[in-house]
C-alpha atoms as a PDB file:
ATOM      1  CA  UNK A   1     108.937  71.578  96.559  1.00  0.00           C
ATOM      2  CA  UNK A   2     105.871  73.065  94.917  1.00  0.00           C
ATOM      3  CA  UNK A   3     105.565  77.266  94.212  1.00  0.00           C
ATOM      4  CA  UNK A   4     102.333  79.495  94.379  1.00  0.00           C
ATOM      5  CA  UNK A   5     101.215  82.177  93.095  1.00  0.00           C
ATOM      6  CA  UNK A   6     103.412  84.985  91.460  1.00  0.00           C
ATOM      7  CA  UNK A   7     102.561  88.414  92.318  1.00  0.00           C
ATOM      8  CA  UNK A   8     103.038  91.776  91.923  1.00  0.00           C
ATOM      9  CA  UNK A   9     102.020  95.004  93.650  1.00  0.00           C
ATOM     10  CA  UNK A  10     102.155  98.877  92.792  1.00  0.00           C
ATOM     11  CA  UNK A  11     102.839 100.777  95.767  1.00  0.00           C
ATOM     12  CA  UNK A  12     100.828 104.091  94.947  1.00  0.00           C
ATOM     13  CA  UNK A  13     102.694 107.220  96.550  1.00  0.00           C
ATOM     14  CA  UNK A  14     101.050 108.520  99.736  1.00  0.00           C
ATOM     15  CA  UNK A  15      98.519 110.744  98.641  1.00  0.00           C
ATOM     16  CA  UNK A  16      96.928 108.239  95.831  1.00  0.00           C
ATOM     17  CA  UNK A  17      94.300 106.391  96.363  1.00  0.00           C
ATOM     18  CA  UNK A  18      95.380 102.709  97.564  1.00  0.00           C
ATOM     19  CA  UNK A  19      95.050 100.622  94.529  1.00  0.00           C
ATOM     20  CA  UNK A  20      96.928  97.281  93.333  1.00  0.00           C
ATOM     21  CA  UNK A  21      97.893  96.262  90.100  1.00  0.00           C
ATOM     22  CA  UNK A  22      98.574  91.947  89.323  1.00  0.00           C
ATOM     23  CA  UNK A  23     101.116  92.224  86.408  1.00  0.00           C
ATOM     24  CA  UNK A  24     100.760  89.380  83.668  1.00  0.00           C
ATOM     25  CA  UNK A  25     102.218  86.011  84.909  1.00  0.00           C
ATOM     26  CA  UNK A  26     105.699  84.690  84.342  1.00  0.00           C
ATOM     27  CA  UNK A  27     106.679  81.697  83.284  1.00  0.00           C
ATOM     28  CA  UNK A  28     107.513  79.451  86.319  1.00  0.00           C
ATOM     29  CA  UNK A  29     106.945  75.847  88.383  1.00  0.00           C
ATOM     30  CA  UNK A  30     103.464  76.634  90.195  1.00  0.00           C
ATOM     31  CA  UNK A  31     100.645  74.724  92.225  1.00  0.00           C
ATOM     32  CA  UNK A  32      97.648  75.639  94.066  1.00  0.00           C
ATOM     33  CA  UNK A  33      94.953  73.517  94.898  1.00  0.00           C
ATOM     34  CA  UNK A  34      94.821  70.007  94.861  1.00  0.00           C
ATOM     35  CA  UNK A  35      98.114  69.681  92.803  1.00  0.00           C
ATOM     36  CA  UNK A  36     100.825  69.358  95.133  1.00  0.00           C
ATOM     37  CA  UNK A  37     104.220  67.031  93.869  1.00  0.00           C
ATOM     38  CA  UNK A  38     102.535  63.719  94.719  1.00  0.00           C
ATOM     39  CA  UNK A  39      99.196  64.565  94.004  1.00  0.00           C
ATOM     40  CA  UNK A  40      96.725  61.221  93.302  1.00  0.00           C
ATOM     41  CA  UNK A  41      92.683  60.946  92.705  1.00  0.00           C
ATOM     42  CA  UNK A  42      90.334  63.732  92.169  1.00  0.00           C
ATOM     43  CA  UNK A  43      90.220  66.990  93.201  1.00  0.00           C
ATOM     44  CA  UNK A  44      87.739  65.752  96.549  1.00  0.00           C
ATOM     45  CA  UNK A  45      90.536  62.933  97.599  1.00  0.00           C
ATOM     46  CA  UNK A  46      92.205  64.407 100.548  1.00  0.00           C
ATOM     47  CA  UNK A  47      94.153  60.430 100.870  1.00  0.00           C
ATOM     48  CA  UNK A  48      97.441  59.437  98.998  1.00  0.00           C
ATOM     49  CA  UNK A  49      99.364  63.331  98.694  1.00  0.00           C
ATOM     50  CA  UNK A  50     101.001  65.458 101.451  1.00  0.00           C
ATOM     51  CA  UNK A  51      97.798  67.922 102.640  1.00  0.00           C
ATOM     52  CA  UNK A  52     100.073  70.231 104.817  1.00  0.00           C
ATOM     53  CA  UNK A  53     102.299  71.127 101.735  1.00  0.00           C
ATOM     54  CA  UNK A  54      99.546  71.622  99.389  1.00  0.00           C
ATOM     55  CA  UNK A  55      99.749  75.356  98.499  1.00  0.00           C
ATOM     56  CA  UNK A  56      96.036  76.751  98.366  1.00  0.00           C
ATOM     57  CA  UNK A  57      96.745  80.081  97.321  1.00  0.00           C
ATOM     58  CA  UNK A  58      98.906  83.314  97.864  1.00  0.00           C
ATOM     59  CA  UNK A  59      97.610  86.941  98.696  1.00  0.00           C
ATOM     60  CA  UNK A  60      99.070  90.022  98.635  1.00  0.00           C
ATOM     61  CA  UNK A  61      96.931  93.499  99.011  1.00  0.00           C
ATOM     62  CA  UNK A  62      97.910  96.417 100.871  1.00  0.00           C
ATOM     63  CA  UNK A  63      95.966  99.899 102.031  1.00  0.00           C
ATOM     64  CA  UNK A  64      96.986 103.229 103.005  1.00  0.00           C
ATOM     65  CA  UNK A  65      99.327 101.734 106.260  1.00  0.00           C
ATOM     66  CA  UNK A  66     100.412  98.077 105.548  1.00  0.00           C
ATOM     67  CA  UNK A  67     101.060  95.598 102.899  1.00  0.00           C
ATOM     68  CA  UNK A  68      99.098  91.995 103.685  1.00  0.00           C
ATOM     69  CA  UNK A  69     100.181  88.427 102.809  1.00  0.00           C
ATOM     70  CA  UNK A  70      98.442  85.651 103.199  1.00  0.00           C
ATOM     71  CA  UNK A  71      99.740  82.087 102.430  1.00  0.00           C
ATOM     72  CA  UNK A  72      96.581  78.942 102.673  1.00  0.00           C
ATOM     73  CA  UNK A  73      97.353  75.539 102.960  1.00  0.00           C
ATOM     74  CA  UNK A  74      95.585  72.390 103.747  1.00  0.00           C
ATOM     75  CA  UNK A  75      92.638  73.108 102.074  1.00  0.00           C
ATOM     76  CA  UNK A  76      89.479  73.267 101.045  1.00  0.00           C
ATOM     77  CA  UNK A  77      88.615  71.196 104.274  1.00  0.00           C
ATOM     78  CA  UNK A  78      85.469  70.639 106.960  1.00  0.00           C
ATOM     79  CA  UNK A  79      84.672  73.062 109.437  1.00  0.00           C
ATOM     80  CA  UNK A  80      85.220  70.534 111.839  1.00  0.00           C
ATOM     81  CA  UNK A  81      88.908  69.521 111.343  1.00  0.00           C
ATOM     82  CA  UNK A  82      91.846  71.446 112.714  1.00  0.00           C
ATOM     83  CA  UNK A  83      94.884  73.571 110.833  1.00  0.00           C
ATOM     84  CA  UNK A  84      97.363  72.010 109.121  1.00  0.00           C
ATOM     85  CA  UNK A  85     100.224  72.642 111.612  1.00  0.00           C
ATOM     86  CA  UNK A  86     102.894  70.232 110.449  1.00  0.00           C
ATOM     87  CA  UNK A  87     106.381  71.074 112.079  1.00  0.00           C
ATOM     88  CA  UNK A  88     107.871  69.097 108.579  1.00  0.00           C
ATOM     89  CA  UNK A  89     106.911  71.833 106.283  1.00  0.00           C
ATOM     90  CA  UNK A  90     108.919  74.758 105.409  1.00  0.00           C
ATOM     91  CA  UNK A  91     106.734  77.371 104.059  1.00  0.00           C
ATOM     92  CA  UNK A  92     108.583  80.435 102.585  1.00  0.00           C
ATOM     93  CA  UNK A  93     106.959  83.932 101.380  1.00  0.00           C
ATOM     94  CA  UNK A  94     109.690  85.500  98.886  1.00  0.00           C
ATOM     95  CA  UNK A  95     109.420  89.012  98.862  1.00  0.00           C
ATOM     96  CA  UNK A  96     111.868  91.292  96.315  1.00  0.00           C
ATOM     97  CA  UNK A  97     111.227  95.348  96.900  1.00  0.00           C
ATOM     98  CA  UNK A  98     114.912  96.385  95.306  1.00  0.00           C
ATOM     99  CA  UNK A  99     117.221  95.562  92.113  1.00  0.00           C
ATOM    100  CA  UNK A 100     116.200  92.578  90.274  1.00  0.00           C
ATOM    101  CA  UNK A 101     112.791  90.778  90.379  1.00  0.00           C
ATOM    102  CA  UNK A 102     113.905  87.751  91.090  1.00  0.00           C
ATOM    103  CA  UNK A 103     116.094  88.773  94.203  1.00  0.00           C
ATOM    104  CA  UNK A 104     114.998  87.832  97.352  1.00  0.00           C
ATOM    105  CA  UNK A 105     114.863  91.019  99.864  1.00  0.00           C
ATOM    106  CA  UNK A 106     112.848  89.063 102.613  1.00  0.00           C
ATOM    107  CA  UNK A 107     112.707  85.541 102.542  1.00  0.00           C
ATOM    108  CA  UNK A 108     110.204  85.217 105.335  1.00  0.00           C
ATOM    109  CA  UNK A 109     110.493  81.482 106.940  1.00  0.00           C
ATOM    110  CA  UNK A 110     107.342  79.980 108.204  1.00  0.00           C
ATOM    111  CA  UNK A 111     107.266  76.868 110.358  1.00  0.00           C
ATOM    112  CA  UNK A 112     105.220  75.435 113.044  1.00  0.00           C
ATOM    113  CA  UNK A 113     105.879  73.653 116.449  1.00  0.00           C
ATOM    114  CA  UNK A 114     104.331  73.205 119.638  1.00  0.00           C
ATOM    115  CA  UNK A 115     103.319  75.984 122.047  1.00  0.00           C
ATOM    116  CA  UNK A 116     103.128  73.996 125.220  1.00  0.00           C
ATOM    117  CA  UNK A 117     100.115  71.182 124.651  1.00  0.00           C
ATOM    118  CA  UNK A 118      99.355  73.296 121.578  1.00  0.00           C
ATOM    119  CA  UNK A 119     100.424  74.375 117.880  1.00  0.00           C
ATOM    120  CA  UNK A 120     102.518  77.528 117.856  1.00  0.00           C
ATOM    121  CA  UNK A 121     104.333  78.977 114.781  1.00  0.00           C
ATOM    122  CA  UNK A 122     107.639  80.670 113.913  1.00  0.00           C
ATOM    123  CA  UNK A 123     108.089  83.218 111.261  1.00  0.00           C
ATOM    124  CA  UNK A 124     111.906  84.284 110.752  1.00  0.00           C
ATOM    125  CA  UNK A 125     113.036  87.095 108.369  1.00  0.00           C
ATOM    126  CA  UNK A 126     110.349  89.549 108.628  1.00  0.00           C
ATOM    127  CA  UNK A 127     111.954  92.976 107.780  1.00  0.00           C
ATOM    128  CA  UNK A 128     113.230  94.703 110.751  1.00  0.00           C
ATOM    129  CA  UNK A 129     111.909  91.969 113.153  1.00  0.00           C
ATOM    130  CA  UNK A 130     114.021  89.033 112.897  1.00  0.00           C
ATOM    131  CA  UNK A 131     112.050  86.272 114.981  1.00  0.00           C
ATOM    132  CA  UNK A 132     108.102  86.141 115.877  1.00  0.00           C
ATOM    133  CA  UNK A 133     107.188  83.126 117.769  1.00  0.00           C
ATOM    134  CA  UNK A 134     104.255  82.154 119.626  1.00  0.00           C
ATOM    135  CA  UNK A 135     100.697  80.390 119.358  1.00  0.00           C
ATOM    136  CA  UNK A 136      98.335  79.580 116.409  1.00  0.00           C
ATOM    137  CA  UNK A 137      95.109  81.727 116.433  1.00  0.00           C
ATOM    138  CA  UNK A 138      95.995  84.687 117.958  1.00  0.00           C
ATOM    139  CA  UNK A 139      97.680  87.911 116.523  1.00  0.00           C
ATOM    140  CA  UNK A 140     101.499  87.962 117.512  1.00  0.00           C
ATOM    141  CA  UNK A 141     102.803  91.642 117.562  1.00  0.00           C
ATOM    142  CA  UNK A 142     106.358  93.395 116.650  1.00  0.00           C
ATOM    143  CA  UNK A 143     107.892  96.417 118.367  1.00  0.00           C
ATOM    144  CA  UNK A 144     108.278  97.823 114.732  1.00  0.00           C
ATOM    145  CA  UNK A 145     104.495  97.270 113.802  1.00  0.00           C
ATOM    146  CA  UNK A 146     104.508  93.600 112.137  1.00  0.00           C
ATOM    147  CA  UNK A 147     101.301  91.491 112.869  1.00  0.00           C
ATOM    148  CA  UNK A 148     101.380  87.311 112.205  1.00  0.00           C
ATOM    149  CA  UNK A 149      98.275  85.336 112.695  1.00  0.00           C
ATOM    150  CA  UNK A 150      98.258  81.426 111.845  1.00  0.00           C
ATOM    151  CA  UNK A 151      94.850  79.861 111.853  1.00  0.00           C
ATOM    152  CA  UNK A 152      92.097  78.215 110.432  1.00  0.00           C
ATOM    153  CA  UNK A 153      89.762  80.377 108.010  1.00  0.00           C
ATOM    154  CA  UNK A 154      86.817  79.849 105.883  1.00  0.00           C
ATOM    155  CA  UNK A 155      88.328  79.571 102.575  1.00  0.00           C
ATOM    156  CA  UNK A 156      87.832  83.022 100.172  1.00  0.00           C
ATOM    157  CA  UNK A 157      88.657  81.109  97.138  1.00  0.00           C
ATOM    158  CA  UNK A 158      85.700  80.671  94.831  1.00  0.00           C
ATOM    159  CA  UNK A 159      85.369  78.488  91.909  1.00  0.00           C
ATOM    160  CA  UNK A 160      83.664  75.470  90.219  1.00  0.00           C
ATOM    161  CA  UNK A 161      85.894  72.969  88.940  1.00  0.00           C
ATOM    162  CA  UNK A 162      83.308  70.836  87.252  1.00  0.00           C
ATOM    163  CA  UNK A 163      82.532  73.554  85.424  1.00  0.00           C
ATOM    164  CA  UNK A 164      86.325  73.568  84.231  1.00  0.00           C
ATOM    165  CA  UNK A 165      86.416  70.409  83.171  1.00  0.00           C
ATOM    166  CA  UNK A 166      82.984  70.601  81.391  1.00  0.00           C
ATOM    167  CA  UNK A 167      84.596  73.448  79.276  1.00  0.00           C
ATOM    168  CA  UNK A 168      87.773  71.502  78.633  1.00  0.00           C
ATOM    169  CA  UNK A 169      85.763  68.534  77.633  1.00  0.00           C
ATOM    170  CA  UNK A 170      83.520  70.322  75.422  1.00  0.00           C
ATOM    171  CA  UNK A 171      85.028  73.265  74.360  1.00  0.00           C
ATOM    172  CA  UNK A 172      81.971  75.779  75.623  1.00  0.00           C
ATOM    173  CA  UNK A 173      82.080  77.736  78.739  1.00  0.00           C
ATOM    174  CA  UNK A 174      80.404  75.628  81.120  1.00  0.00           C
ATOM    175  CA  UNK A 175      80.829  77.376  84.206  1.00  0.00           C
ATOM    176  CA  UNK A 176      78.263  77.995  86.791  1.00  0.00           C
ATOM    177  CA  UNK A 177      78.228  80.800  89.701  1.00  0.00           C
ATOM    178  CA  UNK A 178      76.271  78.928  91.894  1.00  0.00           C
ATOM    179  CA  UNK A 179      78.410  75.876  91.568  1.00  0.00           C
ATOM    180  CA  UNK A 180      81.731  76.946  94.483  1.00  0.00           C
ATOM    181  CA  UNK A 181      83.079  73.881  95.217  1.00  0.00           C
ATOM    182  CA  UNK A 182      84.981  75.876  98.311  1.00  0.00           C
ATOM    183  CA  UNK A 183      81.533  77.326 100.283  1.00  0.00           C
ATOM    184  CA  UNK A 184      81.566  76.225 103.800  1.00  0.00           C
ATOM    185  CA  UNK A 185      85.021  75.187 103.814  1.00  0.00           C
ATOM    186  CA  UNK A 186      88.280  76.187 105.990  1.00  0.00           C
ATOM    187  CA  UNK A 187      91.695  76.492 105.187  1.00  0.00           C
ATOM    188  CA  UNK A 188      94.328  76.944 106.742  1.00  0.00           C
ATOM    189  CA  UNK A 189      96.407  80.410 106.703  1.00  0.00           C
ATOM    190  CA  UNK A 190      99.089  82.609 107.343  1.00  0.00           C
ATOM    191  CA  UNK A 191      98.743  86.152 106.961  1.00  0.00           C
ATOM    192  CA  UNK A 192     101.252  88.802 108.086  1.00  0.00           C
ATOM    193  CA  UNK A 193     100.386  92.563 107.792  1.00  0.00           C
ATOM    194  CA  UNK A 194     103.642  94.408 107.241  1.00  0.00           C
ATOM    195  CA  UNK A 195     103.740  98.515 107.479  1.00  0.00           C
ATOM    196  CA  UNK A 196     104.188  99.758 104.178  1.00  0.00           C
ATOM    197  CA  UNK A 197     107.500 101.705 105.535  1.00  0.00           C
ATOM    198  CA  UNK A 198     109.419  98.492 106.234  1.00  0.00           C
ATOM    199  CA  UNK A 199     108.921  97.439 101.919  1.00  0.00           C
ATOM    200  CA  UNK A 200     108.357 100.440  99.975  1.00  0.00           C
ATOM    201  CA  UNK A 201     111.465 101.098  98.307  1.00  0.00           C
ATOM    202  CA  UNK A 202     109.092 103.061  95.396  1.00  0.00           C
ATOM    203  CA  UNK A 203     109.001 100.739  92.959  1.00  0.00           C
ATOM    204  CA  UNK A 204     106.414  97.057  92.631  1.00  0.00           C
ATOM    205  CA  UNK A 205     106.658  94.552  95.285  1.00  0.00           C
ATOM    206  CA  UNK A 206     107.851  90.742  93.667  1.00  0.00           C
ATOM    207  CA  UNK A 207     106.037  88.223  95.968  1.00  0.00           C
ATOM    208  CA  UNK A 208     106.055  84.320  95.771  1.00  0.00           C
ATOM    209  CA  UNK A 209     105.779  81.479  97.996  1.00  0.00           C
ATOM    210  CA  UNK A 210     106.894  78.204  97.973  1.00  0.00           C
ATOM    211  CA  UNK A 211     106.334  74.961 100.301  1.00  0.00           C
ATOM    212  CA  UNK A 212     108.801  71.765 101.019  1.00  0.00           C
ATOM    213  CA  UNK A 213     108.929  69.024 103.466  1.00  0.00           C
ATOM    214  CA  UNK A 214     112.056  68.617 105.459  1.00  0.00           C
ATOM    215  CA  UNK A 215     113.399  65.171 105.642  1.00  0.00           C
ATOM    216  CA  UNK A 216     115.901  64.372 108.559  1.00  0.00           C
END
């Protein structure tokens, strides 16, 4: 099993401005990209580690009306390949909104199938909504105001990792902003827009994710 990202979000009251806040991170297990359990080769070797699993990165953002996660996988990749739809992988967006941090409120279950000839997902444990299921790449709609929408994405991520390894190496800043070793590249994502009514409790939102393959 590998972890992403560790959030946390300040739910403004009503009449602020919307605004969030990242508090400092806590000590945990964590991956993003490249760097799933199993990981071989350099960070452009997309042979010898389990792609589907690899966590990219975790978002969470919210305006005036809903709170937005997002959960990438698969990724950086070509335009021209699919999503990462394996029906192995159990991805899971942790989301505590009560009591303790580290209590899990919504422990929203993400795993894909087949719609017919074609991928579909399944989300279980949204609040208030209990089951979505239907196809990738199109928005799938609650009664209660939940919207889930798998698909392939150019990737927002932007960084230069030989830039990071010319720092470590040398011990100056080496980075360079034109160097984004992610431009022109897809991922694959998850992202669920949740109204802010169904999680505000008044006090921050705790939000992880986590990946694992299922073995039979």
């Amino acid at each position: 099993m590998q972890s992403g990202s560790f959030f946390r979000i300040i739910l403004p009251c009503a009449l602020a401005l919307a605004g969030v806040t990242f508090a400092g991170h806590q000590a945990l297990d964590a991956a993003d990209h490249f760097d799933p359990p199993a990981r071989t080769g350099s960070d452009t070797n997309t042979v010898g580690f389990d792609v589907a699993a690899d966590i990219a990165d975790l978002y969470a953002f919210h305006d005036a009306d809903n709170v937005y996660l997002s959960i990438g996988f698969g990724g950086p990749s070509a335009t021209s390949l699919p999503g990462f739809y394996d029906p192995d992988v159990l991805y899971m967006i942790n989301v505590s909104n009560a009591g303790s941090r580290t209590d899990v409120e919504f422990p929203i279950e993400i795993r894909f199938g087949r719609d017919g000839v074609n991928p579909g997902i399944e989300v279980r444990n949204l609040p208030g909504a209990g089951l979505v299921r239907g196809p990738v790449e199109r928005n799938l709609t609650t009664p209660n105001g939940i919207t889930v929408r798998a698909g392939v994405f150019d990737d927002p991520f932007n960084f230069d990792p030989q830039g990071l390894r010319d720092s470590r190496a040398t011990g100056n800043l080496s980075f360079n902003n034109a160097r984004n070793r992610f431009a022109n590249l897809n991922t694959t994502f998850v992202v669920i827009a949740i109204p802010r009514r169904l999680l505000d409790q008044g006090q921050p939102l705790d939000i992880w994710s986590t990946s694992a393959r299922i073995r039979s």
